[in-house]
Protein backbone atom coordinates (compact mmCIF):
# COMPACT_ATOMS: atom_id res chain seq x y z
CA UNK A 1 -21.57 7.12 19.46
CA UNK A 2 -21.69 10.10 16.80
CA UNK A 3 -19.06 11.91 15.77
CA UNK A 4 -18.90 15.20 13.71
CA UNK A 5 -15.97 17.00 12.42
CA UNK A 6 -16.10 20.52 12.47
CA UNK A 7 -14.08 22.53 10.19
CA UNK A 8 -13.09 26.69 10.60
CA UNK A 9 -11.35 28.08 7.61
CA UNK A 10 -9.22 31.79 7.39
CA UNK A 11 -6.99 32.85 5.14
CA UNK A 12 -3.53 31.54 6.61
CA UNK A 13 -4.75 28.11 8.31
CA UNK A 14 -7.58 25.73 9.08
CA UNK A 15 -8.99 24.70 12.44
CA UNK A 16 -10.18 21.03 12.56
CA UNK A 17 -12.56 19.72 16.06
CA UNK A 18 -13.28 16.54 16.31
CA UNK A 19 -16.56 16.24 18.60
CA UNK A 20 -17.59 12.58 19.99
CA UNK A 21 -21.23 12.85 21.53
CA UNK A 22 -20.50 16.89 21.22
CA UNK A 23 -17.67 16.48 23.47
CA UNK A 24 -14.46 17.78 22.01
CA UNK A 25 -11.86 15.27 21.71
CA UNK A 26 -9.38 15.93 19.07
CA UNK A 27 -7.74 19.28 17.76
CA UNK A 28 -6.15 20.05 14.93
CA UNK A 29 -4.72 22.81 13.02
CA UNK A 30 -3.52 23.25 9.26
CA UNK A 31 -1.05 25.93 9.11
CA UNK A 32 0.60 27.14 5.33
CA UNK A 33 4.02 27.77 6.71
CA UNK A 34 4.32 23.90 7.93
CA UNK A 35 7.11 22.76 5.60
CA UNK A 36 7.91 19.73 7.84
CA UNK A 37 4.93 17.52 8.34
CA UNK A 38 4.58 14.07 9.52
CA UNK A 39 4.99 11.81 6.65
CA UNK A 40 6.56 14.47 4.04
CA UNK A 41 9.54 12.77 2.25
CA UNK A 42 12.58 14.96 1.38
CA UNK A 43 15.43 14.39 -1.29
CA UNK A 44 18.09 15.62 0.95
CA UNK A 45 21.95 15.22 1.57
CA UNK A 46 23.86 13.42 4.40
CA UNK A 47 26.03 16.09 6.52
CA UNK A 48 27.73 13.75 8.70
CA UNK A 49 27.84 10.44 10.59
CA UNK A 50 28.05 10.37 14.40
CA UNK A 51 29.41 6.73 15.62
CA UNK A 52 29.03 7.93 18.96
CA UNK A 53 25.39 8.34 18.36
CA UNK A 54 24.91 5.54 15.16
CA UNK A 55 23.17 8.41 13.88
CA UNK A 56 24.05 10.68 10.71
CA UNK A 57 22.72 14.52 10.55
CA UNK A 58 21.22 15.42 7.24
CA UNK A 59 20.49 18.48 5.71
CA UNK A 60 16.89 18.66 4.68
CA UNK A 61 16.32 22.82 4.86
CA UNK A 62 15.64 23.46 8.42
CA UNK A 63 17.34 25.70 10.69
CA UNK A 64 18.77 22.69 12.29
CA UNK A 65 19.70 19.31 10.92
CA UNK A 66 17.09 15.94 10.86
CA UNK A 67 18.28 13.56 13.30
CA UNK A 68 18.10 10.29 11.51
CA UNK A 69 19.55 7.01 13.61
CA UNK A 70 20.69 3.60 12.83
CA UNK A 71 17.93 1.43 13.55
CA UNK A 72 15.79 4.16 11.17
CA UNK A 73 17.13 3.27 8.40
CA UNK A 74 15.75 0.02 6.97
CA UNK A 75 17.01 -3.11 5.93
CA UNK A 76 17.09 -1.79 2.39
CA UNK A 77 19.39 1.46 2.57
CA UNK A 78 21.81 0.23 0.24
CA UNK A 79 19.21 -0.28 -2.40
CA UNK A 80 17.37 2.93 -2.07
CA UNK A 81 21.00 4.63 -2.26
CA UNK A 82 21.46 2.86 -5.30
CA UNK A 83 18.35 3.75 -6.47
CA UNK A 84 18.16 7.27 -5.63
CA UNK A 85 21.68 7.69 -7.72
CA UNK A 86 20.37 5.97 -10.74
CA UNK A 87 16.80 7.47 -10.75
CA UNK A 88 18.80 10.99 -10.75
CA UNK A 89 21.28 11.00 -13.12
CA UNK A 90 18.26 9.42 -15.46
CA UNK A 91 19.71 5.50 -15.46
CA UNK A 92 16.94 4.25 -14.02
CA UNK A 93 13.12 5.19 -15.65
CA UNK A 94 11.54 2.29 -14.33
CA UNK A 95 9.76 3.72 -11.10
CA UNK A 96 7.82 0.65 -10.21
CA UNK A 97 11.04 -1.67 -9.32
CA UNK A 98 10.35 -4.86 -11.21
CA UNK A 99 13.32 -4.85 -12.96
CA UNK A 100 15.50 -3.10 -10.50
CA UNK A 101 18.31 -5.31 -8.96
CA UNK A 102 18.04 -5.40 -4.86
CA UNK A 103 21.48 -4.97 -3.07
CA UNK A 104 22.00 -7.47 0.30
CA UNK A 105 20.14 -5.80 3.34
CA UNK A 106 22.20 -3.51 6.12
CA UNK A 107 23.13 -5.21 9.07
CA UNK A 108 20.60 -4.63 12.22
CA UNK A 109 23.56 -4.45 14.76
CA UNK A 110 25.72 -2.38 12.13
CA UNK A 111 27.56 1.20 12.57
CA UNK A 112 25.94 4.44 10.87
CA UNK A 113 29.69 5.05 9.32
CA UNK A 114 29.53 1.84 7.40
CA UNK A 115 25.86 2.69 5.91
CA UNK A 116 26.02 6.32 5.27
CA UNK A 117 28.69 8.84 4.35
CA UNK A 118 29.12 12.67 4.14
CA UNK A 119 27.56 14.33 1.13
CA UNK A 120 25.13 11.14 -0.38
CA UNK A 121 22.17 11.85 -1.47
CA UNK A 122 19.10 10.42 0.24
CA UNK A 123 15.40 9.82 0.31
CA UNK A 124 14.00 10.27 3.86
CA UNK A 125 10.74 11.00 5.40
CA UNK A 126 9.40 13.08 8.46
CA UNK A 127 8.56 10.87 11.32
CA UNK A 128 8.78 13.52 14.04
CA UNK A 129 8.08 17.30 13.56
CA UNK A 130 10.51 19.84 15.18
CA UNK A 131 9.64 20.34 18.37
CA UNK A 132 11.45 22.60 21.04
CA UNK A 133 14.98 23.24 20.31
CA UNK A 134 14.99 19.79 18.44
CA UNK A 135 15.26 19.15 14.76
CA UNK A 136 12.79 17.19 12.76
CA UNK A 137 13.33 13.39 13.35
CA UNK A 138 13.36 11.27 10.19
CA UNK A 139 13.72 7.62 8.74
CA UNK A 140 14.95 6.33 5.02
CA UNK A 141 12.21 3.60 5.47
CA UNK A 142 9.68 5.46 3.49
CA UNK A 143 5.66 4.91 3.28
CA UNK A 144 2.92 6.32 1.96
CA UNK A 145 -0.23 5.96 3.51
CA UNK A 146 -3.63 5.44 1.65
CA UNK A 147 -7.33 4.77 2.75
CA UNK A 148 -6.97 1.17 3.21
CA UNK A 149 -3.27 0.38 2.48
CA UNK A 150 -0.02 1.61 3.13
CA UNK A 151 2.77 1.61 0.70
CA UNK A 152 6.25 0.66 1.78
CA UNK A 153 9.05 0.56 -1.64
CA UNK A 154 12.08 -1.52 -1.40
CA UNK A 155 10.28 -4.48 0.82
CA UNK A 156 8.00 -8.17 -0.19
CA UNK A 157 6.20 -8.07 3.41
CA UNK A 158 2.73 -7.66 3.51
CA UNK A 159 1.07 -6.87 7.30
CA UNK A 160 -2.62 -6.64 8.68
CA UNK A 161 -3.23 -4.14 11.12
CA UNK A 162 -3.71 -6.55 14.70
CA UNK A 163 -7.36 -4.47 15.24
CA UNK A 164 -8.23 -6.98 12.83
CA UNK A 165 -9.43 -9.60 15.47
CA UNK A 166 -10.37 -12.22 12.82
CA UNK A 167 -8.48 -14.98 11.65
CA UNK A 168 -10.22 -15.82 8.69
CA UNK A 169 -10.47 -12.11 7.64
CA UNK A 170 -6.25 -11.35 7.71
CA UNK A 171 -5.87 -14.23 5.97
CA UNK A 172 -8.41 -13.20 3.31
CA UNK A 173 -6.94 -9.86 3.05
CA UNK A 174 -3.36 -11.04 3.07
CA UNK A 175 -4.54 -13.01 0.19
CA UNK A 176 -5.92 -10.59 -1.84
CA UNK A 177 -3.23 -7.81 -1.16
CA UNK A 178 -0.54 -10.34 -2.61
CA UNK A 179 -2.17 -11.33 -5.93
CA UNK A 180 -2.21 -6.97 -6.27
CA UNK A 181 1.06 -5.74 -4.66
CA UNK A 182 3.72 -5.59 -7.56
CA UNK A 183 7.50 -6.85 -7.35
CA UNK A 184 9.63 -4.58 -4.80
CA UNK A 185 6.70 -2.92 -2.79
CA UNK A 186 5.45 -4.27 0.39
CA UNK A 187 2.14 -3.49 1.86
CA UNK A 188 0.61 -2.56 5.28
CA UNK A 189 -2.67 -3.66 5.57
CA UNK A 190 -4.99 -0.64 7.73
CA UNK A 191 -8.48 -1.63 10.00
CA UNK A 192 -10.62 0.61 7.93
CA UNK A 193 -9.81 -2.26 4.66
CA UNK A 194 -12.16 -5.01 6.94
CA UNK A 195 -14.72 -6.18 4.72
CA UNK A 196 -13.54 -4.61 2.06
CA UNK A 197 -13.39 -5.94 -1.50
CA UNK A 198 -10.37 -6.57 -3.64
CA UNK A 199 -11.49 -3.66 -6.29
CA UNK A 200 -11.44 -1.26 -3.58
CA UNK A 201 -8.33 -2.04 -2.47
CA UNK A 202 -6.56 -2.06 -5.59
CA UNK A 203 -7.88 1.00 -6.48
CA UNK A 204 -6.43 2.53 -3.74
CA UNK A 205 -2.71 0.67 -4.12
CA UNK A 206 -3.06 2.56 -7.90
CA UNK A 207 -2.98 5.33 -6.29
CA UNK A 208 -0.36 5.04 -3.97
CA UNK A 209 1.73 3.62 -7.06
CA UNK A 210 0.82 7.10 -8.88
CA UNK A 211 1.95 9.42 -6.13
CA UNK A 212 5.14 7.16 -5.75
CA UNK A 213 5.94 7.52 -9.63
CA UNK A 214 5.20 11.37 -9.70
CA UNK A 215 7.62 11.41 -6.61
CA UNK A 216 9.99 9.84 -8.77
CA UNK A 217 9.78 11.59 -11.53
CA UNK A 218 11.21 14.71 -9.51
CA UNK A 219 14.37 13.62 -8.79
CA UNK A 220 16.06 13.92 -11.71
CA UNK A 221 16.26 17.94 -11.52
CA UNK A 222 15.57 18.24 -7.96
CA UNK A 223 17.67 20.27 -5.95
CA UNK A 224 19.04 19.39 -2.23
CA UNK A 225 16.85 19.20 0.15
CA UNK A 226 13.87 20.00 -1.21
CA UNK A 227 10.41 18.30 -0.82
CA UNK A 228 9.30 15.70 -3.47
CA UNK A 229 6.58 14.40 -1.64
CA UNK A 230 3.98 16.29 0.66
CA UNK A 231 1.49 14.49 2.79
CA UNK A 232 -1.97 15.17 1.87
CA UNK A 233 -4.22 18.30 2.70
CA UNK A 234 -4.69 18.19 6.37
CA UNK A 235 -8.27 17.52 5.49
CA UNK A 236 -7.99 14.88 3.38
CA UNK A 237 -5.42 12.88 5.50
CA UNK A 238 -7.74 13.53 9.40
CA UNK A 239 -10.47 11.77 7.14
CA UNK A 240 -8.22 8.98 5.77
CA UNK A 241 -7.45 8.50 9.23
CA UNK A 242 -10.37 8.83 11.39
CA UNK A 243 -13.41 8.12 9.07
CA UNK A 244 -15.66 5.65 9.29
CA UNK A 245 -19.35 4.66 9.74
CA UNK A 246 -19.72 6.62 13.13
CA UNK A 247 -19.46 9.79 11.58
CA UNK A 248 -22.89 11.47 12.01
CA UNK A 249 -21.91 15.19 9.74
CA UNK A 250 -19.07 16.83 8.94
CA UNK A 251 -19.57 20.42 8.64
CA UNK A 252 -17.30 23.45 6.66
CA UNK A 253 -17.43 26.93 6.59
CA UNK A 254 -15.39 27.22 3.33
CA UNK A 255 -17.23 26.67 -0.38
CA UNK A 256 -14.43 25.62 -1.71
CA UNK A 257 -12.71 23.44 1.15
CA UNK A 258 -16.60 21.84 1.47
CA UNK A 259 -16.50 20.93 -2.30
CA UNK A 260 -13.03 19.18 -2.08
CA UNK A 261 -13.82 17.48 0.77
CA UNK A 262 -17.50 16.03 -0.50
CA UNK A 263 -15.52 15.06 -3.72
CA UNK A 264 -13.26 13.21 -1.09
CA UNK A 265 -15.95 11.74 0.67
CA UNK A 266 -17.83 10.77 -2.25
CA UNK A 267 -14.24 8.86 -3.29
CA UNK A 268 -14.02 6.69 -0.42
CA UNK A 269 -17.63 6.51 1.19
CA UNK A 270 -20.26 7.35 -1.45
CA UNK A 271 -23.20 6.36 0.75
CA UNK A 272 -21.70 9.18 3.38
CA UNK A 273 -21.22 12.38 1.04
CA UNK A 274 -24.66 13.60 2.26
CA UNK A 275 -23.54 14.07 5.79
CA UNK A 276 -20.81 17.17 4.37
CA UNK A 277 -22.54 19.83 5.10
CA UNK A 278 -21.61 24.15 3.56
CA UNK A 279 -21.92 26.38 6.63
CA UNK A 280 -23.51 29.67 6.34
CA UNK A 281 -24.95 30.93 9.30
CA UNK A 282 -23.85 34.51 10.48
CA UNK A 283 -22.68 33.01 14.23
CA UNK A 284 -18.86 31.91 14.11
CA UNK A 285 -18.94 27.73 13.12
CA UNK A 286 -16.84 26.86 16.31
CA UNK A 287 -19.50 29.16 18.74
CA UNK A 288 -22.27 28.17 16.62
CA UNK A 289 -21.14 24.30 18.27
CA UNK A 290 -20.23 24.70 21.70
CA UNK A 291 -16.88 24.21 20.37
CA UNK A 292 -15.16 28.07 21.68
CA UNK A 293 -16.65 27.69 25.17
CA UNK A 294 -14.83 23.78 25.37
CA UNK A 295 -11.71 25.27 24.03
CA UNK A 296 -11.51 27.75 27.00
CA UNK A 297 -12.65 25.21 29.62
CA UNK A 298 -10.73 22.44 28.96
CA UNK A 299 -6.90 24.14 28.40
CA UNK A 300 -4.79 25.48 30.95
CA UNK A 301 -3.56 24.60 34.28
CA UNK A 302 -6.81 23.54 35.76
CA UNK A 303 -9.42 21.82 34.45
CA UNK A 304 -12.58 20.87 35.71
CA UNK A 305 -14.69 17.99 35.94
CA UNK A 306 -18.07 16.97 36.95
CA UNK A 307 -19.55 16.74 40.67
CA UNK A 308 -16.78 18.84 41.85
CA UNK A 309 -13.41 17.43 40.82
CA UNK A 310 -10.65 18.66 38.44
CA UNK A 311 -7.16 17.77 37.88
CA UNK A 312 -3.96 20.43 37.44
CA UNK A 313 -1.59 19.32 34.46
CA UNK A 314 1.77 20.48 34.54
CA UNK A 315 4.66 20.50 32.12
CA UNK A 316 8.38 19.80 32.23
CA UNK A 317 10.89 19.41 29.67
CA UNK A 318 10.97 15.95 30.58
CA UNK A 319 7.27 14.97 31.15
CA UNK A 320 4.14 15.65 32.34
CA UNK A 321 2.36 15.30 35.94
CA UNK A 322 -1.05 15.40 36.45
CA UNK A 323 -2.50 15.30 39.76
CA UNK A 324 -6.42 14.39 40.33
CA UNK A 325 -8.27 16.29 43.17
CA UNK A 326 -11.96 15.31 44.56
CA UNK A 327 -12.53 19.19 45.54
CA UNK A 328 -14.69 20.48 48.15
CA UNK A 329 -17.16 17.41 47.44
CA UNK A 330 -18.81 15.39 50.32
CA UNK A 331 -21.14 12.27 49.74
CA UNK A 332 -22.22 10.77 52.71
CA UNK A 333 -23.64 7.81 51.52
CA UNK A 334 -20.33 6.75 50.25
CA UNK A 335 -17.38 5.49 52.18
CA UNK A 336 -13.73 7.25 50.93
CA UNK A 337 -12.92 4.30 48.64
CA UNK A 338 -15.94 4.44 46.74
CA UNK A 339 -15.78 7.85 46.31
CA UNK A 340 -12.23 7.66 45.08
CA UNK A 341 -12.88 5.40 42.76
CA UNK A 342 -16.06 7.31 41.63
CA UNK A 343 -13.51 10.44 41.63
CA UNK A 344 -10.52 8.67 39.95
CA UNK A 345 -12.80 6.61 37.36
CA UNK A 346 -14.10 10.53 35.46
CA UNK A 347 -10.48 11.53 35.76
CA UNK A 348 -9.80 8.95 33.66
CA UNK A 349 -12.02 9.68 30.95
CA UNK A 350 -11.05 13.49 31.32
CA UNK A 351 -7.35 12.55 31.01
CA UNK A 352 -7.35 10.27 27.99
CA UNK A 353 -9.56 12.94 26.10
CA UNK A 354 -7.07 15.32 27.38
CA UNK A 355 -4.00 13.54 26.07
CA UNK A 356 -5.73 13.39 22.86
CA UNK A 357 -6.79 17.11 22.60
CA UNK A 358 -3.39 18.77 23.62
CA UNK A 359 -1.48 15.55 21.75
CA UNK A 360 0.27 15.28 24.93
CA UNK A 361 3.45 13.10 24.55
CA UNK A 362 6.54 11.58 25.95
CA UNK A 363 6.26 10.79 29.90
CA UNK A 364 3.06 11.54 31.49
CA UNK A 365 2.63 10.67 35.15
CA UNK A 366 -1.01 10.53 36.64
CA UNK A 367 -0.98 11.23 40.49
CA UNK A 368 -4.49 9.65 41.49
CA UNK A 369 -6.70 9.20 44.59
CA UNK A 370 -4.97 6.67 46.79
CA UNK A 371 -7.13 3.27 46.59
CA UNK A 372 -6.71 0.26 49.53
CA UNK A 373 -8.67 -2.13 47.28
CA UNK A 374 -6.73 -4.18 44.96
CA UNK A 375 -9.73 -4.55 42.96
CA UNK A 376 -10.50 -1.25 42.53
CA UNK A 377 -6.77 0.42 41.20
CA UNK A 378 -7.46 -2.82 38.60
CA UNK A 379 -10.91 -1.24 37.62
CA UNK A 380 -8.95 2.03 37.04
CA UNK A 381 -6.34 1.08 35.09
CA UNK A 382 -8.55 -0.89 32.88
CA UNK A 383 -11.06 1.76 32.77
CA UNK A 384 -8.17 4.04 31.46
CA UNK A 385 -7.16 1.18 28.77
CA UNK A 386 -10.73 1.34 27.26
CA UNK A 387 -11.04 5.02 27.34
CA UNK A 388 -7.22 5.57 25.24
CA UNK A 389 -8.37 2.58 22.89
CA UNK A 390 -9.27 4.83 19.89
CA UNK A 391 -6.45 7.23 20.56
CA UNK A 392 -4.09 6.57 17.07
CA UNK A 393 -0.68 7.70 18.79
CA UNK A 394 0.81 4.65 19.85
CA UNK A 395 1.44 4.18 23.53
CA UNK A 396 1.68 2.02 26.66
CA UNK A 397 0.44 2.10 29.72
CA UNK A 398 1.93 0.65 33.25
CA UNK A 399 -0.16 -0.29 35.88
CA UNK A 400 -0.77 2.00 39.13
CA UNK A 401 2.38 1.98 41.48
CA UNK A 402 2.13 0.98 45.24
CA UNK A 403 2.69 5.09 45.43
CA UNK A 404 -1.03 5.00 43.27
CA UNK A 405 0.94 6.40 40.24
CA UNK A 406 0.32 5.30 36.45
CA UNK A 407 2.87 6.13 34.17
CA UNK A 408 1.92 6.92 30.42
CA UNK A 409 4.46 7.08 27.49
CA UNK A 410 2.59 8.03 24.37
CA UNK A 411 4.52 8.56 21.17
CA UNK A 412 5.06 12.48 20.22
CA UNK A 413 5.49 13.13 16.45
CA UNK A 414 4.76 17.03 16.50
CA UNK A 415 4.66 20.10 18.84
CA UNK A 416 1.94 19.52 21.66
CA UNK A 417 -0.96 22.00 21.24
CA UNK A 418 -1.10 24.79 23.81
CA UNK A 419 -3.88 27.48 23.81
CA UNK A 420 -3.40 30.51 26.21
CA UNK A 421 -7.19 31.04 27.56
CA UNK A 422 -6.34 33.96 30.25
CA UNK A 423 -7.56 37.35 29.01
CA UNK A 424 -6.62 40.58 29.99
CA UNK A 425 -7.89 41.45 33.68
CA UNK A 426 -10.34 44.99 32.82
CA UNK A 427 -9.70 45.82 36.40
CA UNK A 428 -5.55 45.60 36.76
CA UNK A 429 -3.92 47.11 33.60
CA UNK A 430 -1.33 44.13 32.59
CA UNK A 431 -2.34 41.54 34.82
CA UNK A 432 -4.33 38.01 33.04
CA UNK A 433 -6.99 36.72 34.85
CA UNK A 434 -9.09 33.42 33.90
CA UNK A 435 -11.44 33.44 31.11
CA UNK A 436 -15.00 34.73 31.90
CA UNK A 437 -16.59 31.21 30.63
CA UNK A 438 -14.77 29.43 32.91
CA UNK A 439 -16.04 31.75 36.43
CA UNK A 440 -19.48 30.69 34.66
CA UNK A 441 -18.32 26.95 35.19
CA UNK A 442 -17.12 27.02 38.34
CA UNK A 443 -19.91 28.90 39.44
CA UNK A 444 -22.24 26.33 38.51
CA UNK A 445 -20.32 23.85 40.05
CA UNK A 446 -20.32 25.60 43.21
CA UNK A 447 -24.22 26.03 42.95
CA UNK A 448 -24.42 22.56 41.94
CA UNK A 449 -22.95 21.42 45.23
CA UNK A 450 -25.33 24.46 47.57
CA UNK A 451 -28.37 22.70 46.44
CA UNK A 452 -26.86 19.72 47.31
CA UNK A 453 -27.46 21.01 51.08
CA UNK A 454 -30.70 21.71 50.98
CA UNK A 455 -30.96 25.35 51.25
CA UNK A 456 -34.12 26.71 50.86
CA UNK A 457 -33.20 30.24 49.41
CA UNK A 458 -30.02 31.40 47.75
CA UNK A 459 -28.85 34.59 46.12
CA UNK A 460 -25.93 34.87 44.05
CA UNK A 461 -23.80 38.42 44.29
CA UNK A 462 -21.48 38.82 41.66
CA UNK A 463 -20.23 41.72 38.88
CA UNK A 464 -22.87 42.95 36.39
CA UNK A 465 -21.06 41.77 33.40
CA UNK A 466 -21.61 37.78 34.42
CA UNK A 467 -25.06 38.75 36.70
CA UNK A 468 -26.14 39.58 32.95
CA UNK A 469 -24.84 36.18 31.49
CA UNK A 470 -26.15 34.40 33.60
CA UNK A 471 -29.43 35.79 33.42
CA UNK A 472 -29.79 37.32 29.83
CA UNK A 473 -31.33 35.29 27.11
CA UNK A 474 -33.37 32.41 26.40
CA UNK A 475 -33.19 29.96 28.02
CA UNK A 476 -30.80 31.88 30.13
CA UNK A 477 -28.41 29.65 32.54
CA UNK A 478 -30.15 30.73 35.25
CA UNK A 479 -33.37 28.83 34.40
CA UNK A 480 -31.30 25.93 33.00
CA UNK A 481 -30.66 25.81 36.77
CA UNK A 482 -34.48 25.96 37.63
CA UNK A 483 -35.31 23.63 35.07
CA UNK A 484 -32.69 21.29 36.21
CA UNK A 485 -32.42 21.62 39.85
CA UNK A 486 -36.61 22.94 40.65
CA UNK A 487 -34.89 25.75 42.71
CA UNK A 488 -34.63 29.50 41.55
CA UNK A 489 -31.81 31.71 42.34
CA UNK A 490 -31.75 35.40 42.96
CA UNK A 491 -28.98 37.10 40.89
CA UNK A 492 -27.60 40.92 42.36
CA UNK A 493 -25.11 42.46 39.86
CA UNK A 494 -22.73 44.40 42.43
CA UNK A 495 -20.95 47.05 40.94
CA UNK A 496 -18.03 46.73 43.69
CA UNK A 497 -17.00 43.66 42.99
CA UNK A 498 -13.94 42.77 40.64
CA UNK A 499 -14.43 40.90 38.17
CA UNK A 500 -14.32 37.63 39.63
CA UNK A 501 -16.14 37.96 42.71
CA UNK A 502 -18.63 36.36 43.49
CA UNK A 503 -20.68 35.22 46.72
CA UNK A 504 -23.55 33.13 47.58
CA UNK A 505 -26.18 33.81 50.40
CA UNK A 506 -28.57 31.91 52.26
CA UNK A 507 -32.64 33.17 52.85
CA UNK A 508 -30.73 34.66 56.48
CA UNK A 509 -28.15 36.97 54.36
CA UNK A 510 -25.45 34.95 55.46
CA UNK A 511 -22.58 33.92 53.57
CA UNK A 512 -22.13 30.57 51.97
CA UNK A 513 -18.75 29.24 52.21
């Protein structure tokens, strides 16, 4: 399994794909004028406590207040208050908490009006970007996330990420993590520290500590709200994230943004930094990798799959549907089971890349093929498990209904990512029509499914615009076909037809349906 990350800079933000065996799985973007990321802690001020919520609405710049609840608290609020009032009126210059007296932990079950009142000043971080007509969502239980480790102030618990299968290995790194960790931080062990050595890891807990005491340091003149601590370049933190061995190139089409991302490479996985790669070829990065044409076949309403089926995703306020077809597809050799199985088995793997590259959350409901074997709608659902085991969002999945429904809830910390891929229709002024890649596509499937039959001669009639990109260049996808398939088809550009038409004849000149 290779992976490559492919990276598209401009002027006001930066396009990240993440490919897995060329197959586009992830999307992100990095836009200047996001002042309320995922992880970004704010100094901010409490507006007011809502007992009929146990929630409090605080103030930290956006058009509409942060929504931050009871249970988000943390068991130490009433010593980050305390701290948060000392450390600004300069009574407190000791960031690092050794010497700083701990006040007796919040109630779980308590009331919001006991904890917080109007007007105090606070330390909270993003856990939930604005989305819809919805404020940010944010917690006082702060973190800051490294390579290996995760910072957590104000707690003595140290945690190893449950990836880590082995016994002998938490145990190890719970042991080495505790003889680092200073007095009044906790720590959150991540995967990626597995084998790791205790020099690596401390290095990176020094530099958590660093970017807590510059954070620190702020909030002496800091005004309300105002940021005092901004996740890293979007960059830097995909990599922290997602990096590891199976990386095969990462690739950058910005000299500067390729330098400080080598240098970042070369910080946590010297061996790697070879695989960061300056592009300067004259063809667009994201064409120059497949990665345009994926982008316009895989959003929308429709998308389609291989041998014939596609599934239609469709979005509610509440949640999303998505409802798996076979298409026009006949196998003889099968029985209807098998081929629902066959069909509902690459709707899986199409739906949990899916979830990943729109960042699809909340309620999704999948709508598959009806299955009588028992056996089978087990083979699906744990098919689907393995295929959403490297997604990072958390979520859960239930297994199929007696209606052959699987629900989905998968965790939604920012705005899911929607790309428009209708273009203007050049034949009706004002009307959209389907992007030109995508006839291409379905074309090919169509053709896929004529030789299928056996016919011994076939012509294609269709505009001139896609007779020409279908047989232009080299190798064109017309001999792809050939080359494929052993069977040549006859392309006639028709200037009558719209832009969409398209028909397929037999050696007889008549019409395939």
């Amino acid at each position: 399994m290779d992976k490559e990350l492919i990276i598209r800079s401009s002027s006001d933000f930066v396009d990240f794909a993440l490919l897995k065996d060329g197959k586009l799985i992830e999307l992100h973007k990095d836009e200047e004028d996001n002042n309320f990321a995922v992880g970004d802690v704010f100094i901010a001020k409490i507006r007011k406590a809502v007992p009929g919520l146990n929630a409090a609405f605080v103030n930290v710049g956006y058009e509409k207040d942060a929504f931050l609840h009871y249970h988000d608290l943390g068991p130490k609020l009433p010593s980050l208050l305390k701290f948060v009032k000392r450390v600004s009126t300069g009574k407190h210059t000791d960031f690092l908490l050794k010497n700083f007296q701990f006040e007796k932990d919040i109630d779980k079950d308590g009331s919001i009006a006991d904890a917080l009142k109007s007007n105090q000043s606070l330390l909270v971080q993003i856990v939930k970007e604005p989305i819809s007509t919805k404020g940010p969502r944010i917690s006082s239980e702060l973190s800051i996330a490294g390579r290996y480790i995760v910072l957590v102030p104000f707690s003595d618990r140290i945690s190893i990420s449950q990836k880590i299968e082995s016994k002998e290995e938490k145990d190890r790194l719970k042991r080495l993590v505790k003889s680092i960790t200073p007095k009044g931080f906790g720590v959150i062990v991540r995967t990626v520290a597995e084998g790791k050595k205790v020099a690596e890891l401390d290095t990176d807990l020094q530099n958590l500590l660093s970017r807590w005491t510059a954070m620190c340091k702020k909030l002496n003149k800091a005004p309300h709200p105002s940021k005092v601590l901004g996740e890293m370049n979007k960059a830097s933190s995909i990599l922290r994230d997602i990096f590891n061995d199976s990386f095969s190139s990462i690739v950058v089409d910005d000299e500067e943004l390729y330098m400080q991302i080598k240098d970042y490479v070369h910080q946590i996985a010297p061996k790697k930094e070879s695989i960061v790669k300056h592009y300067q070829n004259g063809v667009p990065i994201f064409e120059k990798h497949g990665i345009e044409r994926q982008i316009k076949t895989s959003f929308g309403r429709t998308v389609s799959m291989a041998k014939g089926a596609y599934i239609v995703i469709e979005h509610t306020e509440a949640l999303h549907v998505i409802d798996v077809n076979s298409g026009n597809r006949s196998n003889k050799e099968k029985n209807q089971e098998d081929t629902a199985l066959e069909v509902n088995m690459i709707s899986a793997t199409e739906i949990a890349r899916q979830l990943r590259l729109r960042d699809m959350g909340g309620i999704i409901v999948v709508d598959f093929i009806d299955m009588g074997n028992a056996e089978n709608r087990k083979k699906l659902y744990n098919h689907l498990r393995d295929e959403m085991k490297d997604d990072k969002a958390k979520h859960k999945i239930l297994p199929p209904s007696k209606f052959g429904l699987i629900q989905i809830t998968r965790q939604r910390v920012r705005p899911e990512r929607n790309i428009e891929t209708k273009e203007e229709n050049p034949n009706v002024s004002g009307e959209e029509i389907e992007a030109p890649i995508k006839v291409v596509q379905r074309i090919t499937q169509d053709m896929e499914r004529i030789f299928k039959k056996d016919y011994k001669k076939v012509t294609l009639n269709t505009h001139p615009f896609i007779a020409a990109f279908l047989t232009k260049g080299f190798p064109s996808i017309r001999s792809k076909w050939f080359l494929e398939h052993k069977k040549w088809v006859k392309v006639l550009p028709r200037d009558a037809y719209t832009y969409l038409e398209y028909h397929f004849y037999d050696k007889n000149g008549d019409k395939i349906d």
